[in-house]
N, C-alpha and C. Protein backbone atom coordinates (compact mmCIF):
# COMPACT_ATOMS: atom_id res chain seq x y z
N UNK A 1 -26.08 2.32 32.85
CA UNK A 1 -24.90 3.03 32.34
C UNK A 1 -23.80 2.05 31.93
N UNK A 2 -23.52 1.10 32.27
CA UNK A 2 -22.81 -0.16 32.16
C UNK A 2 -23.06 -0.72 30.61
N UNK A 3 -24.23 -0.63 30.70
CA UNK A 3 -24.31 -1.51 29.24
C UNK A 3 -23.78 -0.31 28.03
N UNK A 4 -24.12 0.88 28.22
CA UNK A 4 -23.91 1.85 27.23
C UNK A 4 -22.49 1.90 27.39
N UNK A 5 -21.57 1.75 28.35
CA UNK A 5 -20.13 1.65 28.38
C UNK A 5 -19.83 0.52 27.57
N UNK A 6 -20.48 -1.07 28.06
CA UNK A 6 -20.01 -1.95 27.23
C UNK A 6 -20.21 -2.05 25.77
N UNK A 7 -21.13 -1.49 25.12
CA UNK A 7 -21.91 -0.66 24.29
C UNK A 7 -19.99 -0.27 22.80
N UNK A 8 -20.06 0.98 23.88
CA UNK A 8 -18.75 1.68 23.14
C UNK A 8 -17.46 0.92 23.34
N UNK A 9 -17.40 0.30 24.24
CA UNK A 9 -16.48 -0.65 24.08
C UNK A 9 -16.73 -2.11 22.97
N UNK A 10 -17.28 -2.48 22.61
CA UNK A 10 -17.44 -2.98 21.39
C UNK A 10 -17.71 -2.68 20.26
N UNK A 11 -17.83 -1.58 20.63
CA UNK A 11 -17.91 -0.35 19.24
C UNK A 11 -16.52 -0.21 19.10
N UNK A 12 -16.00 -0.04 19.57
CA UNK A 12 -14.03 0.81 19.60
C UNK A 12 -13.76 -0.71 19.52
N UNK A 13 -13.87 -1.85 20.04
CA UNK A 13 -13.09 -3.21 19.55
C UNK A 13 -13.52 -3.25 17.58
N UNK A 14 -14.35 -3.50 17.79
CA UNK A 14 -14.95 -3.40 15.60
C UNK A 14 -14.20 -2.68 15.24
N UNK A 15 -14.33 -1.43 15.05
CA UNK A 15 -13.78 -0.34 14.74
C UNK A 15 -12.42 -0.79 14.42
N UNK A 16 -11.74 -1.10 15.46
CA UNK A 16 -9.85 -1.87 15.71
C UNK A 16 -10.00 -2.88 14.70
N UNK A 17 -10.49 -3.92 14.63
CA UNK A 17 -10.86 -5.12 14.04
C UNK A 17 -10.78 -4.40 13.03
N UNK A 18 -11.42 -3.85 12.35
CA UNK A 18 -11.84 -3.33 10.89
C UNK A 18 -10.85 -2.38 10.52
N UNK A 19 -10.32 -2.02 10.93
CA UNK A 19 -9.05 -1.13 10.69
C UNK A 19 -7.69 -1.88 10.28
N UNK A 20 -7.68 -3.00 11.13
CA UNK A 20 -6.86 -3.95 11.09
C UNK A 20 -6.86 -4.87 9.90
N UNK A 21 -8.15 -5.15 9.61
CA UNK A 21 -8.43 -6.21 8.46
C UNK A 21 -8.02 -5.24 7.37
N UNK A 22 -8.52 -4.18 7.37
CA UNK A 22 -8.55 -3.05 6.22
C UNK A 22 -7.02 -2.64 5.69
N UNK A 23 -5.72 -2.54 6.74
CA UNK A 23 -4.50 -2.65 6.67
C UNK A 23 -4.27 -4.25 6.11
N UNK A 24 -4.52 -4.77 6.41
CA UNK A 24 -3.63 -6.59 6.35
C UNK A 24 -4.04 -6.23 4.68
N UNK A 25 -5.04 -6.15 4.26
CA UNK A 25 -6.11 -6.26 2.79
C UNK A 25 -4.81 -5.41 2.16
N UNK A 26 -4.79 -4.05 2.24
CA UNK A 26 -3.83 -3.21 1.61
C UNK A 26 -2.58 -3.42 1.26
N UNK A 27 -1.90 -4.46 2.94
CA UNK A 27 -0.23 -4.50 2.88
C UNK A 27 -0.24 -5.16 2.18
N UNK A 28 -1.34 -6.28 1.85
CA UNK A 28 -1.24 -7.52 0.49
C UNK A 28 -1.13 -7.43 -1.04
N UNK A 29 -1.38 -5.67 -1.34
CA UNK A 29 -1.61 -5.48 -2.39
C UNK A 29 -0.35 -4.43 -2.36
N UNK A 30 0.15 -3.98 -1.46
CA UNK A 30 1.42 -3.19 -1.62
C UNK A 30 2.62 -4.49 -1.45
N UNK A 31 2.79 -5.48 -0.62
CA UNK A 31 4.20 -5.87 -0.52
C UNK A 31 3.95 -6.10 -1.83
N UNK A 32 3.76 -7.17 -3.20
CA UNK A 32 3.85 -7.56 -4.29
C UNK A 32 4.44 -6.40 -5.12
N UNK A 33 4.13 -5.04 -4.89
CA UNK A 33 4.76 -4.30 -5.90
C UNK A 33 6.19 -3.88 -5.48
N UNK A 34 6.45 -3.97 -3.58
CA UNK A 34 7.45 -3.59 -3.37
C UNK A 34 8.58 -4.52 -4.02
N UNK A 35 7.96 -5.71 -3.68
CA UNK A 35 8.83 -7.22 -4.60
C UNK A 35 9.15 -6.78 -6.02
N UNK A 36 8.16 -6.79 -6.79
CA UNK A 36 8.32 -6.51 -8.21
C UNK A 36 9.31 -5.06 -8.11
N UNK A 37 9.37 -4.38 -7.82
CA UNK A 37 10.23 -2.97 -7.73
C UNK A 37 11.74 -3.53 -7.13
N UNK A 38 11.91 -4.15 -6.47
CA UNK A 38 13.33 -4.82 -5.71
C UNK A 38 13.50 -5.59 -6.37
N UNK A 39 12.98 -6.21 -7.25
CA UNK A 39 13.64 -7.93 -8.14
C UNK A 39 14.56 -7.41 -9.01
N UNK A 40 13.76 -6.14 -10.00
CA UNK A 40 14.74 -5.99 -10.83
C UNK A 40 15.85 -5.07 -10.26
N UNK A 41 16.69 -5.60 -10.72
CA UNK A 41 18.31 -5.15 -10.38
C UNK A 41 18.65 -3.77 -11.15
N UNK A 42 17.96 -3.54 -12.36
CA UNK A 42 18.69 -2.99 -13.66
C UNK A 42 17.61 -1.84 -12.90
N UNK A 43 16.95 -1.45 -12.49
CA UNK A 43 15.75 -0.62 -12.37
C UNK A 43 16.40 0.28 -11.26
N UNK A 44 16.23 1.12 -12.06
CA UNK A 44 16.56 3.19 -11.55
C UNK A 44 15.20 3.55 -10.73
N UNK A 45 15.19 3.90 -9.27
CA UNK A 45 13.91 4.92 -9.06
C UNK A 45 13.84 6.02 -9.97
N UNK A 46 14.10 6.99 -10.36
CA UNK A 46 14.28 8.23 -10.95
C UNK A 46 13.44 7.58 -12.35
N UNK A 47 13.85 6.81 -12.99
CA UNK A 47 13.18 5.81 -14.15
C UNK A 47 11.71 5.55 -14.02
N UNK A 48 11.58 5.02 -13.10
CA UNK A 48 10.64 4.91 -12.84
C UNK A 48 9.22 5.96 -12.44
N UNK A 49 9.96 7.05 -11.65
CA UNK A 49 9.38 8.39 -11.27
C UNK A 49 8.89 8.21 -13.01
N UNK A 50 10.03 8.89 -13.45
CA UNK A 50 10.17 9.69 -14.94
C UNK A 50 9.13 8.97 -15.80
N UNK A 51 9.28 7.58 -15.79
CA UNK A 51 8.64 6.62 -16.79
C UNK A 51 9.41 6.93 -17.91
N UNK A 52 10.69 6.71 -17.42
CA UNK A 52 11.68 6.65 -18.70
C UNK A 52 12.05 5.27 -19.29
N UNK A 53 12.87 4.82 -20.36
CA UNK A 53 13.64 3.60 -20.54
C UNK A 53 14.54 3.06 -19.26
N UNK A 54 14.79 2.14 -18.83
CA UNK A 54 15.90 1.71 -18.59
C UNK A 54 17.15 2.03 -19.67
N UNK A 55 18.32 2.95 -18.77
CA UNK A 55 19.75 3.59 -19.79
C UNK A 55 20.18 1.76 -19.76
N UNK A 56 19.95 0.86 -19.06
CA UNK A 56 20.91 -0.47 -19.39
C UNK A 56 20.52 -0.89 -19.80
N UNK A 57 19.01 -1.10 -20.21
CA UNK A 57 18.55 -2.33 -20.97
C UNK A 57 17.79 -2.09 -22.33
N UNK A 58 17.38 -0.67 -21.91
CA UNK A 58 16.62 -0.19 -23.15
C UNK A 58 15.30 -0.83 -22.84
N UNK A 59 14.79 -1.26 -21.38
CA UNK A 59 13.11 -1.83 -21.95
C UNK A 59 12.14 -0.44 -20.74
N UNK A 60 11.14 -0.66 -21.19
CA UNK A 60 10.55 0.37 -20.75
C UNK A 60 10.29 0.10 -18.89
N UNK A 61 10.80 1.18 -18.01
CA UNK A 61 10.76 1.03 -16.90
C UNK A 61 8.55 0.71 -16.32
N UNK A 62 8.62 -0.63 -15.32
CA UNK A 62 7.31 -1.10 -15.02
C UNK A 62 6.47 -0.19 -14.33
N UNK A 63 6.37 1.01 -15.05
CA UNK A 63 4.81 2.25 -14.37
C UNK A 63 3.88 1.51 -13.84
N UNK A 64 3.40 0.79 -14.34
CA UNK A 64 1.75 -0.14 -13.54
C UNK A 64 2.49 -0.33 -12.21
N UNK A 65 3.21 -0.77 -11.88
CA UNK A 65 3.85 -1.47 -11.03
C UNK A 65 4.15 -0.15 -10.00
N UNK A 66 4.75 0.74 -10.08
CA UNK A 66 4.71 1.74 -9.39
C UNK A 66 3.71 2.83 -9.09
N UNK A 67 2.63 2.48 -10.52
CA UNK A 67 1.36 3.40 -10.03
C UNK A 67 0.37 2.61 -9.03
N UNK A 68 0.63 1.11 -8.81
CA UNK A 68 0.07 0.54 -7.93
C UNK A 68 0.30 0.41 -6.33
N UNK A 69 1.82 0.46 -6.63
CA UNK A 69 2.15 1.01 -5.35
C UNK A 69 2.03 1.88 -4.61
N UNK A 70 2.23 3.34 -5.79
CA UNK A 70 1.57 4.39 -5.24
C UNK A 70 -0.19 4.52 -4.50
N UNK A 71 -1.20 3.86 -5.52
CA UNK A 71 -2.40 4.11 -5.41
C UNK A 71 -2.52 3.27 -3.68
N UNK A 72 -1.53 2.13 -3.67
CA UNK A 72 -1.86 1.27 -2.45
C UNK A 72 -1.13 1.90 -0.87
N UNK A 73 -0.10 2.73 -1.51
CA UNK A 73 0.34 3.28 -0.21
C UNK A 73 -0.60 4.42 0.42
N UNK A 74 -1.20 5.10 -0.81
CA UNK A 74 -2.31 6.25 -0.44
C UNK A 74 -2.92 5.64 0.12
N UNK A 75 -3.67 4.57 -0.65
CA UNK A 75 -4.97 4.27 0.42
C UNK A 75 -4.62 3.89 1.93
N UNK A 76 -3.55 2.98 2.12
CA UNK A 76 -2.75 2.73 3.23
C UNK A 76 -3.09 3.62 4.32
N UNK A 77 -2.35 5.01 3.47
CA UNK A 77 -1.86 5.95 4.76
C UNK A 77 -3.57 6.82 5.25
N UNK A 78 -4.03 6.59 4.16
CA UNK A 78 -5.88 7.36 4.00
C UNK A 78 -6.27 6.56 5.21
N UNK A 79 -6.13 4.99 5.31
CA UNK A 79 -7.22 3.90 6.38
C UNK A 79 -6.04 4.39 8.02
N UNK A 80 -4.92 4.76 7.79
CA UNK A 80 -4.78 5.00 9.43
C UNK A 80 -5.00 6.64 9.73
N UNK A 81 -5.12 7.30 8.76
CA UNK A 81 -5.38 8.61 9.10
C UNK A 81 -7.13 8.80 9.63
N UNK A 82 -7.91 8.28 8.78
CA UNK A 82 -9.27 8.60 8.99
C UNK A 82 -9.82 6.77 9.65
């Protein structure tokens, strides 16, 4: 019975491990967009939602940049939920 305990207990350590690696992998691909989203100064959230112009600069607000964030926070919140 011991070994089948130690068994699931290295089952539930992996499991942790891999959950863990699987977060670090993600936060690496979300901080960069949070950066790119905070650098620019001139940049409206609402703009960005919208995928409107920037009203100050006139250049087109960075969608990739926020659809990546988005796609990376989903998966994020997907690897601690399941």
């Amino acid at each position: 019975n011991t070994e089948s305990d130690e068994l699931i207990l290295q089952i539930s350590k992996l499991k942790r491990e891999n959950a863990e690696l699987r977060s670090k992998a993600l936060l690496a691909e979300v901080v960069p967009s949070i950066k790119a989203l905070t650098n620019n100064s001139t940049l409206v959230l609402s703009d960005v939602k919208n995928g409107d112009d920037d009203q100050v600069t006139g250049q087109k607000s960075p969608n990739m940049d926020h659809i990546g964030l988005r796609n990376a926070m989903d998966a994020l919140y997907v690897s601690f939920v399941f």
